[in-house]
Protein backbone atom coordinates (compact mmCIF):
# COMPACT_ATOMS: atom_id res chain seq x y z
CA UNK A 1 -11.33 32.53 -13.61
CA UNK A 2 -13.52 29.19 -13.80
CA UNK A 3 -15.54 29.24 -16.88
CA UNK A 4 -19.35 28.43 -16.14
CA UNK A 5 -18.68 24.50 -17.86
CA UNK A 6 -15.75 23.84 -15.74
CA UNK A 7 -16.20 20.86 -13.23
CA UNK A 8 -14.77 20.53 -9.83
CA UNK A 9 -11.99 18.01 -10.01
CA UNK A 10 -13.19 14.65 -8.17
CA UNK A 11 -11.07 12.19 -6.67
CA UNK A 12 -11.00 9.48 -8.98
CA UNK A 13 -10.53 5.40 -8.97
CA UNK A 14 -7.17 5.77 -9.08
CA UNK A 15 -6.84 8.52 -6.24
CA UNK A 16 -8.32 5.76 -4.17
CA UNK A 17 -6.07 3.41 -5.34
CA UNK A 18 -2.98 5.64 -4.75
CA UNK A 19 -4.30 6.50 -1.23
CA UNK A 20 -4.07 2.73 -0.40
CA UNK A 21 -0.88 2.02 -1.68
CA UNK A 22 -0.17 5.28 0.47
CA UNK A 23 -1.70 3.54 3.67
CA UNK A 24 -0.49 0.06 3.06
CA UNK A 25 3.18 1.58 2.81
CA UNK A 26 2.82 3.82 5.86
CA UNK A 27 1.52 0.72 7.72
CA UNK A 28 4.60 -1.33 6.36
CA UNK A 29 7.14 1.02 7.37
CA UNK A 30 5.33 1.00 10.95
CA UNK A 31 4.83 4.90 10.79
CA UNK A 32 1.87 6.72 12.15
CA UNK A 33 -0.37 9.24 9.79
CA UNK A 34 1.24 12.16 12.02
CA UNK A 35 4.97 10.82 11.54
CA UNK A 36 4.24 10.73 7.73
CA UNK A 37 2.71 13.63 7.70
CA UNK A 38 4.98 15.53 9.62
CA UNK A 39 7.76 14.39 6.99
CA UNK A 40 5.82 16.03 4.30
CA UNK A 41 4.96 18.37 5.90
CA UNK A 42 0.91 18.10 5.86
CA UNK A 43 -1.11 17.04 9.07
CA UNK A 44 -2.36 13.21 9.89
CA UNK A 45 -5.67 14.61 9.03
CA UNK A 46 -4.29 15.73 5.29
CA UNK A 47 -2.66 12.35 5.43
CA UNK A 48 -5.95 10.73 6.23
CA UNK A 49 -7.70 12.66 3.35
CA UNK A 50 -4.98 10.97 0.86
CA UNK A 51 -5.74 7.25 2.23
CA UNK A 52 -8.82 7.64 1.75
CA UNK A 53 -9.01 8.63 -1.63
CA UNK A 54 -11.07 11.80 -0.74
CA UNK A 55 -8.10 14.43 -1.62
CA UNK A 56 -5.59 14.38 -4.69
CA UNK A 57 -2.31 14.05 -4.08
CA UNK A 58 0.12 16.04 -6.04
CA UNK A 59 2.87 15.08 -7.79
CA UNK A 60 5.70 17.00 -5.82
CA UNK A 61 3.41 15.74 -2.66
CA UNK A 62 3.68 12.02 -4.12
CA UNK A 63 7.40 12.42 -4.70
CA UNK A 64 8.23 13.37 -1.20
CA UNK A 65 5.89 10.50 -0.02
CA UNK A 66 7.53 7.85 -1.97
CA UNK A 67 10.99 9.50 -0.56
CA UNK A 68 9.63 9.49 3.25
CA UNK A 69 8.58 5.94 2.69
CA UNK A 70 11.49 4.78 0.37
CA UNK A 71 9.90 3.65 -2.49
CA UNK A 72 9.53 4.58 -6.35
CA UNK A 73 6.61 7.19 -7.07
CA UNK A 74 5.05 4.04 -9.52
CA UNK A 75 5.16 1.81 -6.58
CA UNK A 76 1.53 3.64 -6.17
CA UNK A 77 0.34 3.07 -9.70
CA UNK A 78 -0.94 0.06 -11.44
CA UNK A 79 1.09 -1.16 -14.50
CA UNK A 80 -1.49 -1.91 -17.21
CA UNK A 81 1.16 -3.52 -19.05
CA UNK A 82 1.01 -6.52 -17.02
CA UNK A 83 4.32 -8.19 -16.04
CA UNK A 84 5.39 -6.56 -12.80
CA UNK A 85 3.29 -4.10 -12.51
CA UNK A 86 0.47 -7.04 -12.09
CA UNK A 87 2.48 -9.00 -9.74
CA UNK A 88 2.87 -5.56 -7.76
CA UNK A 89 -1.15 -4.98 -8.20
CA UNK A 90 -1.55 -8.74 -6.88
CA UNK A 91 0.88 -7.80 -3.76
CA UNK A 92 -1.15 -4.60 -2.66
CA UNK A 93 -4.07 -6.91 -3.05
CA UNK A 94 -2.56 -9.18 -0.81
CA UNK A 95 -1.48 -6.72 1.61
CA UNK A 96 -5.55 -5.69 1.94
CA UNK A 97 -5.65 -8.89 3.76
CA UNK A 98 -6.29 -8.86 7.65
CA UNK A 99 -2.99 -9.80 9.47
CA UNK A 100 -0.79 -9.49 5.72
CA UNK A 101 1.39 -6.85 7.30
CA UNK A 102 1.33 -8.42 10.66
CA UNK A 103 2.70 -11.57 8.93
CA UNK A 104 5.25 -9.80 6.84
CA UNK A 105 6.70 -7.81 9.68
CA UNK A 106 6.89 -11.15 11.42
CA UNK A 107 8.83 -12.84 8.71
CA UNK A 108 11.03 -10.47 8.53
CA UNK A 109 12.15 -10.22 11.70
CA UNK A 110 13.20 -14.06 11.09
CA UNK A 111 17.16 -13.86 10.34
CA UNK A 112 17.96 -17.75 9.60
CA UNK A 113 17.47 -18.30 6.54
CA UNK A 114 16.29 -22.12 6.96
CA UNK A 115 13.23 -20.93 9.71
CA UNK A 116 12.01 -18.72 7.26
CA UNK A 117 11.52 -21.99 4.42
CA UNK A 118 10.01 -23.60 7.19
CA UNK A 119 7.57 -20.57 8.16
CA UNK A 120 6.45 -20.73 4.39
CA UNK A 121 5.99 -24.57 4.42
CA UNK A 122 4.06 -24.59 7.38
CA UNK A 123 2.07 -21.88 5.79
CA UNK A 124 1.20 -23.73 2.66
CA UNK A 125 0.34 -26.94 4.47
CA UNK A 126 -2.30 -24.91 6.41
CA UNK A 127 -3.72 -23.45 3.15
CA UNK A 128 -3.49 -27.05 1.42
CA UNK A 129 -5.80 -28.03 4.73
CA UNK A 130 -7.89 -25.50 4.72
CA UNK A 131 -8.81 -25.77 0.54
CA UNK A 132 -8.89 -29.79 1.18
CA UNK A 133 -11.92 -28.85 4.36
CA UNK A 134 -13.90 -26.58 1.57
CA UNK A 135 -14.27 -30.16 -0.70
């Protein structure tokens, strides 16, 4: 029985952050909200819910996610640590960016090993142009 002091629980920062990592994953993997969610058994809308930071995900729930999407559960947790837990913060940040998934599926489909050093140095002459045109 809730005691007359007891809060609701809220989603907090770090639901929302989860519920990215969630979406960003999903999105990597190319699966919809309703394939995901009919792996774990929830619906797309449940799925939505988590994304969005609005609903808690459990732990069993966030176990079975990480399975469906073949990752570790702390793939969806910051590492306050540092080391790679900050590079892994710094790639979800990354991945926020229009067209960052678009890009990585792209690369990825490259097999040669020697198009995909060229892909990167075309990549960072662009950015090199495009700091030098902000002077």
């Amino acid at each position: 029985m809730d005691t007359p002091s007891a809060k609701p629980k809220r989603a907090t920062e770090q639901d929302r952050i989860v519920g990215q990592r969630i979406q960003m994953l999903r999105k990597s993997k190319c699966l919809s909200q309703t394939a995901l969610g009919s792996s774990i058994g929830v619906t797309f809308q449940q799925v939505q819910k988590y994304e969005n930071g609005s609903n808690r995900v459990g732990a069993s729930r966030l176990s079975e996610i990480a399975r469906v999407l073949d990752v570790p559960v702390s793939a969806f947790f910051d590492d306050a640590e540092g080391g790679a837990g900050a590079e892994q913060g710094e790639a979800f940040v990354f991945l926020r960016s229009e067209g960052a998934i678009d890009l990585l599926r792209a690369f990825n489909a490259l097999e040669d090993d020697h198009m995909r050093r060229e892909v990167v140095a075309i990549v960072r002459r662009i950015s090199r142009l495009g700091r030098e045109q902000d002077i």
